[in-house]
Protein backbone atom coordinates (compact mmCIF):
# COMPACT_ATOMS: atom_id res chain seq x y z
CA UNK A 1 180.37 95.08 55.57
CA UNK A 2 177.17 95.52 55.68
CA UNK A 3 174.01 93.79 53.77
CA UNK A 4 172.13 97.30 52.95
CA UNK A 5 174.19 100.86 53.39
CA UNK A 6 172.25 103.92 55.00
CA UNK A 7 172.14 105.29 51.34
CA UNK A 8 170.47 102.53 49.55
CA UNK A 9 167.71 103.17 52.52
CA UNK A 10 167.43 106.70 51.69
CA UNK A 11 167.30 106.07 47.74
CA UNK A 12 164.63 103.88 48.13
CA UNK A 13 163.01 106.21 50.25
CA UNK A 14 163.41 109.24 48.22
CA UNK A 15 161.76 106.81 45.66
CA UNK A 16 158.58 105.73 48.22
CA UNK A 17 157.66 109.36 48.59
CA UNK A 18 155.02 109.75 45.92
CA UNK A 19 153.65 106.18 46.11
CA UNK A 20 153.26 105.81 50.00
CA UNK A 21 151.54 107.89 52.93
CA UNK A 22 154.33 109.75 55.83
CA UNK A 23 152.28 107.79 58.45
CA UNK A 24 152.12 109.54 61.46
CA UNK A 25 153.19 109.10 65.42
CA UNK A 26 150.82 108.28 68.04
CA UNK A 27 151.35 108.91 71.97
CA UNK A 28 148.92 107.43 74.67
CA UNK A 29 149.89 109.09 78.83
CA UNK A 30 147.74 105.65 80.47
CA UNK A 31 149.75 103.37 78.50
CA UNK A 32 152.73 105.07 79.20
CA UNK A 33 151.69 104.76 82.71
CA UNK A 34 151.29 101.15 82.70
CA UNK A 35 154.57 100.48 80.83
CA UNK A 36 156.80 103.03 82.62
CA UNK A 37 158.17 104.42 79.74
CA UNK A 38 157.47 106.81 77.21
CA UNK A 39 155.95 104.83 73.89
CA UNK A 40 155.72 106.17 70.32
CA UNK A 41 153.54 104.20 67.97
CA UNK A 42 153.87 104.42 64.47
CA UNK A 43 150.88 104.55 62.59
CA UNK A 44 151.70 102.13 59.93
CA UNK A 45 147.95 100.57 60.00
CA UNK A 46 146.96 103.21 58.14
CA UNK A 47 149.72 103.14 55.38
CA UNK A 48 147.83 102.29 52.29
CA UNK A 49 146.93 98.74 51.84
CA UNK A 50 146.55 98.45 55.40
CA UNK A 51 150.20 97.63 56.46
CA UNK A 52 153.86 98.71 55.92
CA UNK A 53 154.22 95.72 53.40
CA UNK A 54 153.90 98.28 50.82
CA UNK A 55 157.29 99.88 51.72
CA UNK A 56 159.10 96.76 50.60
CA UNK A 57 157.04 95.14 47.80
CA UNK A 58 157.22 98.76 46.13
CA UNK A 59 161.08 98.73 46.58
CA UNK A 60 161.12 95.22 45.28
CA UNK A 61 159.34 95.48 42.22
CA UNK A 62 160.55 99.19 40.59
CA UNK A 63 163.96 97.53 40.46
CA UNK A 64 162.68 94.78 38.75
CA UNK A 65 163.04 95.13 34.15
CA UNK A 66 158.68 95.56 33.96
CA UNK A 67 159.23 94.62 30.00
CA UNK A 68 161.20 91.15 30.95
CA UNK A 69 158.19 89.87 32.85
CA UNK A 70 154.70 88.27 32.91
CA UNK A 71 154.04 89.74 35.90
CA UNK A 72 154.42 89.19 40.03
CA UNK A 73 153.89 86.31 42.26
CA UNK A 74 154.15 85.48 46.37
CA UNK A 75 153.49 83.95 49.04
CA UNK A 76 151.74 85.56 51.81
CA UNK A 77 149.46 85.09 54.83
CA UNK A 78 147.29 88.75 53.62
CA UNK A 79 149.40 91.98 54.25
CA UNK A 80 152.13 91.51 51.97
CA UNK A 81 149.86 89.90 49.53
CA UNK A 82 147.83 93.13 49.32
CA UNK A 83 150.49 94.89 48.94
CA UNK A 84 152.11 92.99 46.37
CA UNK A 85 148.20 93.33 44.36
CA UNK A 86 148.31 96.60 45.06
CA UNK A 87 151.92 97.48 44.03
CA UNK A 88 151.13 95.12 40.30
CA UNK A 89 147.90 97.37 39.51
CA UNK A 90 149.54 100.53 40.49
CA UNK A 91 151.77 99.41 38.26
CA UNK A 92 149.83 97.98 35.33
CA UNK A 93 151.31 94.46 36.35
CA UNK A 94 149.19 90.63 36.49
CA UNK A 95 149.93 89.68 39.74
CA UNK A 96 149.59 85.89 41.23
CA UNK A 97 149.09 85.56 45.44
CA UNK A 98 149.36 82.31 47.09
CA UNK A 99 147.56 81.73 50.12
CA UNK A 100 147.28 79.55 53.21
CA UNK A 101 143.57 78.08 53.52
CA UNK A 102 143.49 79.66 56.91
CA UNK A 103 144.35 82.95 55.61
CA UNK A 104 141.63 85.55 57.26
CA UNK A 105 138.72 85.92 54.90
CA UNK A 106 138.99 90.08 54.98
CA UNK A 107 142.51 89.64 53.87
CA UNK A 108 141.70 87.19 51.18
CA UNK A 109 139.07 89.68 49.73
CA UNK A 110 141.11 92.09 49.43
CA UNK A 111 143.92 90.70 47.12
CA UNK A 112 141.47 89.62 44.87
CA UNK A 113 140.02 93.09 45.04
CA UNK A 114 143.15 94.72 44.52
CA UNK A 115 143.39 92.33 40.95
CA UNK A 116 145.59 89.56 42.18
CA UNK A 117 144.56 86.12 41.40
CA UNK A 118 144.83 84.13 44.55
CA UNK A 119 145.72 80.93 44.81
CA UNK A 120 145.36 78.33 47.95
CA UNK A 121 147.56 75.57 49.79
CA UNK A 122 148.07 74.19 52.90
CA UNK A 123 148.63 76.59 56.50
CA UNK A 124 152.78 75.46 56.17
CA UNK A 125 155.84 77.73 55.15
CA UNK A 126 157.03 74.99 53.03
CA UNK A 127 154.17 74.68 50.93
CA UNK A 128 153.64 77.66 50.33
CA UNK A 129 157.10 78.67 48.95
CA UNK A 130 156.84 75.31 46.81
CA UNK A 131 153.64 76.31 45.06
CA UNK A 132 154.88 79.96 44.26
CA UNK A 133 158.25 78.33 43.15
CA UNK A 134 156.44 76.14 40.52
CA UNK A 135 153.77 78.90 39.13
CA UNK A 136 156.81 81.09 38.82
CA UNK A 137 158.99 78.84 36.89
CA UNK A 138 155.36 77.60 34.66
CA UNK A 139 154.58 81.00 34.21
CA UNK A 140 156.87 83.41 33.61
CA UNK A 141 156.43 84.70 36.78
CA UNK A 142 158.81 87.21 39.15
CA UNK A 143 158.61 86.11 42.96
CA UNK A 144 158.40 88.94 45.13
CA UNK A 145 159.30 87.55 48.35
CA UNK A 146 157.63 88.77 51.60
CA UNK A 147 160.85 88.95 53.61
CA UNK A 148 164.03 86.88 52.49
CA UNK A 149 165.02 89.22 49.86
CA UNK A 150 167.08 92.68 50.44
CA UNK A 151 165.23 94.95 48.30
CA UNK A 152 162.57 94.35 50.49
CA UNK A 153 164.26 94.12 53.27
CA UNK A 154 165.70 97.67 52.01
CA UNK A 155 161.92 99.09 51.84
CA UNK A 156 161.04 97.77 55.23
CA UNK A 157 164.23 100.19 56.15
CA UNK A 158 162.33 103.60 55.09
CA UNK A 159 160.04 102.80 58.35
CA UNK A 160 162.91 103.19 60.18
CA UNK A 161 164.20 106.06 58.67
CA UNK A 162 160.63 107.96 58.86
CA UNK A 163 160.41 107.11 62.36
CA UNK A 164 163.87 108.13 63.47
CA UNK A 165 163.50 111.43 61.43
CA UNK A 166 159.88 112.04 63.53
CA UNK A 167 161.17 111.08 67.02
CA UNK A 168 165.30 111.65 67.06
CA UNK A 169 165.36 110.96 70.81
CA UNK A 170 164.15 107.34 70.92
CA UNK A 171 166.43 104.68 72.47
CA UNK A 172 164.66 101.81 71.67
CA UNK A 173 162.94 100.00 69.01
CA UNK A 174 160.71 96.82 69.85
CA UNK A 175 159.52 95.42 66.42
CA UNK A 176 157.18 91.85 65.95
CA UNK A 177 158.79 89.40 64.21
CA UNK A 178 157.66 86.90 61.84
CA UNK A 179 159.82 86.53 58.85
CA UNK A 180 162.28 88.95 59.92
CA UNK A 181 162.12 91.44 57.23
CA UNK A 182 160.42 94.15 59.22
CA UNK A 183 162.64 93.90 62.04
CA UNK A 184 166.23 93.84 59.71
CA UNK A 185 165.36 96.56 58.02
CA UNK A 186 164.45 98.85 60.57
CA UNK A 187 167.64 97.45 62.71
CA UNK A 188 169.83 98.34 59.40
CA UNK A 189 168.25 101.63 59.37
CA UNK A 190 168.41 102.60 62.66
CA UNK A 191 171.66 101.22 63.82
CA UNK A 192 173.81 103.49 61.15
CA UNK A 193 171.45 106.74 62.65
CA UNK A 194 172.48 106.05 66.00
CA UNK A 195 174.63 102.60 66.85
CA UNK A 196 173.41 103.10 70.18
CA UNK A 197 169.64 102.21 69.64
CA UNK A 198 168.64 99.21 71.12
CA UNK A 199 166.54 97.04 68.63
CA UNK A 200 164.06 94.12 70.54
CA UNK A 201 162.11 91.96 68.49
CA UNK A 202 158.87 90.07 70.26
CA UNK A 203 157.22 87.17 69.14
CA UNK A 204 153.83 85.44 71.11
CA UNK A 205 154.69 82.36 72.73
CA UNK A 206 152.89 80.17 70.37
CA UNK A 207 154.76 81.24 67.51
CA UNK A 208 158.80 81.75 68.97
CA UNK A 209 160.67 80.56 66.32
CA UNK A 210 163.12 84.02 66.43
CA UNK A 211 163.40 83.76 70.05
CA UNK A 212 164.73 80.07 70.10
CA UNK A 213 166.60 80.87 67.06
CA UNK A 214 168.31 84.25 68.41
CA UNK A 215 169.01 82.54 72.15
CA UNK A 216 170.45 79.55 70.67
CA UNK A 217 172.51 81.55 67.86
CA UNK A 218 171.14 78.95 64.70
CA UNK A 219 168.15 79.44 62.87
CA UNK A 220 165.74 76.87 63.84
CA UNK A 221 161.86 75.88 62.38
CA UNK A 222 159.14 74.97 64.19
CA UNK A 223 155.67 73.47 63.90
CA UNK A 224 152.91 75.41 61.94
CA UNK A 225 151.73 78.30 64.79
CA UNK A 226 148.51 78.76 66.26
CA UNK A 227 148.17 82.35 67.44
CA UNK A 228 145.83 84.85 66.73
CA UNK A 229 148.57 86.66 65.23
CA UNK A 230 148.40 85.62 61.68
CA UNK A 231 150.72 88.02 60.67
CA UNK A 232 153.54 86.06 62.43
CA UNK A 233 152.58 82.74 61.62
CA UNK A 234 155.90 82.07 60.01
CA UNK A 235 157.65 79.05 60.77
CA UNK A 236 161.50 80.36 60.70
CA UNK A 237 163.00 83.41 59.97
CA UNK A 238 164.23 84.28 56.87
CA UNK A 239 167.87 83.06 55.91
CA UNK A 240 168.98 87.11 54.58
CA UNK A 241 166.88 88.43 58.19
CA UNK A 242 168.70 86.05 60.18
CA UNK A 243 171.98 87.25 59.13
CA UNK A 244 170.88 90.38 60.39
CA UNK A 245 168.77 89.53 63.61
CA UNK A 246 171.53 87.33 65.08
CA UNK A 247 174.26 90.34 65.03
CA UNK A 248 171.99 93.72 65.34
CA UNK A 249 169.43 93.35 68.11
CA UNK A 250 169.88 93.36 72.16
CA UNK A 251 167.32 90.60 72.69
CA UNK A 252 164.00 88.76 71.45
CA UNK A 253 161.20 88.83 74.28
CA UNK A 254 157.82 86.45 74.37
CA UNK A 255 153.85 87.45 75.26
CA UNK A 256 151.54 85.34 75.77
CA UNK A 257 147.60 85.28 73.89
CA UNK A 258 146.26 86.39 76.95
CA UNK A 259 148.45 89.74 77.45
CA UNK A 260 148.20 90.26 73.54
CA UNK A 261 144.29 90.48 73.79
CA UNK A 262 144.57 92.63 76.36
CA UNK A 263 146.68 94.87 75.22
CA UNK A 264 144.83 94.36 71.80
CA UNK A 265 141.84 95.76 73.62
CA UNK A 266 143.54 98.86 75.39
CA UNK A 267 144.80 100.30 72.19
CA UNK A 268 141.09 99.78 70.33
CA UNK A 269 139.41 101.08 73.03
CA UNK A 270 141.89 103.50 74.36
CA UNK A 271 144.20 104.91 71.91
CA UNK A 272 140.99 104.46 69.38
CA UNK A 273 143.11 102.88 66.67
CA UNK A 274 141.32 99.69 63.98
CA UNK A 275 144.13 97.20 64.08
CA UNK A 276 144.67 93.60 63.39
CA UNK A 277 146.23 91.12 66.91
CA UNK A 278 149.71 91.26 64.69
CA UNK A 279 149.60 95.24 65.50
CA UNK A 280 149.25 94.36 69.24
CA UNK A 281 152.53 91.88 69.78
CA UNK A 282 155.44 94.41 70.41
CA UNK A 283 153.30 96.50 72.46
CA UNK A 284 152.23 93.84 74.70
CA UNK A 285 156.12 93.19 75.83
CA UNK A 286 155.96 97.13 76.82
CA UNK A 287 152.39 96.80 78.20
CA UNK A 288 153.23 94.16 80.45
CA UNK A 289 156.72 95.29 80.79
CA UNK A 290 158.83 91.90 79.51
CA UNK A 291 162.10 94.09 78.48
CA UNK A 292 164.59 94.93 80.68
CA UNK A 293 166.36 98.09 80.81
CA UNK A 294 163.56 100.68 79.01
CA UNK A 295 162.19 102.07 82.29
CA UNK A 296 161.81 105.89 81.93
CA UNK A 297 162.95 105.70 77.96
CA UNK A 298 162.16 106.76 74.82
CA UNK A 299 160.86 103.26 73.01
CA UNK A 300 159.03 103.31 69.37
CA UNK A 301 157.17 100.58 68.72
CA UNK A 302 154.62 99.82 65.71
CA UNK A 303 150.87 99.41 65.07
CA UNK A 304 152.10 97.88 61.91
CA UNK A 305 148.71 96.35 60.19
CA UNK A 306 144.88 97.27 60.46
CA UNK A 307 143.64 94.46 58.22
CA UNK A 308 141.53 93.58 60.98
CA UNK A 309 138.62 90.94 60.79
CA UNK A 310 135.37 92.74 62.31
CA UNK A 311 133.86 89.58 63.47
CA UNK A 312 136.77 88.00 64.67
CA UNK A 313 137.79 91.26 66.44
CA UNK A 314 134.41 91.71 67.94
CA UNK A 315 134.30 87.95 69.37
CA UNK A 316 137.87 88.72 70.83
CA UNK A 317 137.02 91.83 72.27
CA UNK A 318 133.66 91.32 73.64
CA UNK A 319 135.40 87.80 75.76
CA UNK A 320 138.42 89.61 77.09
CA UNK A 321 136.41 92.68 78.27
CA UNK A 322 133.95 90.39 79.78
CA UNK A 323 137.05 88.48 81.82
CA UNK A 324 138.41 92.13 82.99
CA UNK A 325 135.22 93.06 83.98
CA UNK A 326 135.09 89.49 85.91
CA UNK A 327 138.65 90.45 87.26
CA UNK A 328 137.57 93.70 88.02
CA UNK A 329 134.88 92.66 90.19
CA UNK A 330 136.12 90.00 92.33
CA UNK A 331 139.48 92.64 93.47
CA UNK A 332 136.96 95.34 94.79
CA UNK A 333 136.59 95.29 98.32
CA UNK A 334 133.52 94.90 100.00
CA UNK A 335 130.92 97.08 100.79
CA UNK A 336 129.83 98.70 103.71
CA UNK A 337 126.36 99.43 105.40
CA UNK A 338 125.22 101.97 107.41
């Protein structure tokens, strides 16, 4: 049986409707090109608060009793965090965020701008759930998990839904991974729409906790990450995602920094879209081509957050165009006189 029916998605969409944007599809002919297949993107960096944590911290918190709380707390590297702020003054509701100190500064703002009080610890998965734990149990406080909880999970769905509804012909979904809720509840989703969809999930190489954890069929952990995609910084996948990842997707797949900020720089520059590295991961393994099997299909993928630093992005940017240009130089042939 399975954790999350197709109609608890669709409730829980119907429900999403009012309080989130339809975010829309985005094609690009050159990338196709260079990833011999024909790519959807779905525009979920400009979902409001930036990402499509909304979709699941909404879900999570209109089921909860409003008048048998003090409020909301989590634990979150930014997007869900905003989201969870955002969600708590939408809905009138103190809300408590705790961070990692090497959360990204732009992310950071904006929880506390959304009304959150944010709170800091150290750049592990352990400590972080510890500290929410604690303020929860002092304070009254609901936790709102980011991904190992199935009402979230269950939001995270409604992407899947929307996306199928927009582009019925796909035959594959590749999905980033960090926690696992995105990618579980768009598999759920997608695999009771059409059990023939291939789900792939794709992690950087840096930060391949899934990957080891799907080829070696047990969840393992691994050492704090450090990957310019912050949004996958997790450290293991969630225990409810994992029960899902290891018996609903074809395959994990692995890019490294380097193809990230490339492809990172292809979609600024060439599909003119703001997003964060996170945004990048899945469509690197299409950009460089690191699934088998989706030559000449129909694959969606996600720009899933825009929470982009501007400095950081510009320092990025500016070094990788600077190598391509380097690249670029030293494969043209010579020159002739005369």
């Amino acid at each position: 049986m399975l954790p999350l029916t197709l109609e608890q998605i669709q409730s829980a969409q119907d429900r999403l409707k009012t309080l989130i944007h339809y975010t829309r599809v985005v094609t690009s002919q050159s990338f196709d090109a260079q990833a011999g297949c024909s790519v959807y993107f779905k525009a979920e960096h400009e979902q409001k608060t930036g990402s499509f944590k909304v979709r699941g911290a909404f879900t999570k918190v209109l089921g909860l009793d409003l008048t048998q709380t003090r409020g909301v707390i989590t634990h979150s590297s930014g997007n869900h965090g905003q989201a969870l702020a955002y969600v708590a003054r939408t809905l009138g509701i103190p809300a408590v965020v705790v961070m990692p100190r090497g959360s990204t500064p732009i992310k950071i703002q904006a929880v506390q701008q959304y009304g959150a009080e944010v709170l800091f610890c150290a750049n592990t998965t352990t400590a972080r759930e510890q500290l929410a734990l604690a303020l929860a149990e002092e304070q009254g406080l609901t936790i709102v998990p980011p991904y190992d909880d199935w009402q979230v999970i269950r939001g995270q769905g409604t992407l899947g839904l929307e996306f199928l509804a927009q582009v019925p012909t796909l035959d594959a979904l590749v999905i980033p991974v960090g926690g696992g809720g995105l990618i579980s509840g768009m598999a759920l989703a997608a695999k009771q729409i059409n059990p023939k969809i291939q789900i792939w999930g794709v992690e950087t190489a840096a930060a391949q906790d899934a990957y080891r954890s799907f080829y070696a069929q047990e969840r393992l952990t691994i050492d704090p990450p450090i990957t310019l995609a912050d949004g996958i910084r997790s450290q293991t996948l969630g225990e409810r995602p994992w029960q899902v990842i290891r018996t609903h997707i074809e395959g994990m797949a692995l890019v490294s920094e380097a193809e990230l900020i490339e492809t990172l720089l292809f979609l600024v520059t060439r599909l003119k879209v703001w997003i964060e590295p996170t945004a990048a991961v899945a469509a690197a393994a299409l950009f460089f081509q690191k699934i088998p099997g989706l030559q000449g299909k129909n694959v969606g993928t996600l720009l899933c957050g825009g929470n982009a630093d501007p400095q950081i992005m510009a320092d990025v940017l500016c070094c990788v165009q600077a190598q391509l240009d380097l690249r670029s130089a030293h494969s043209d042939p010579p020159s002739t006189v005369g």
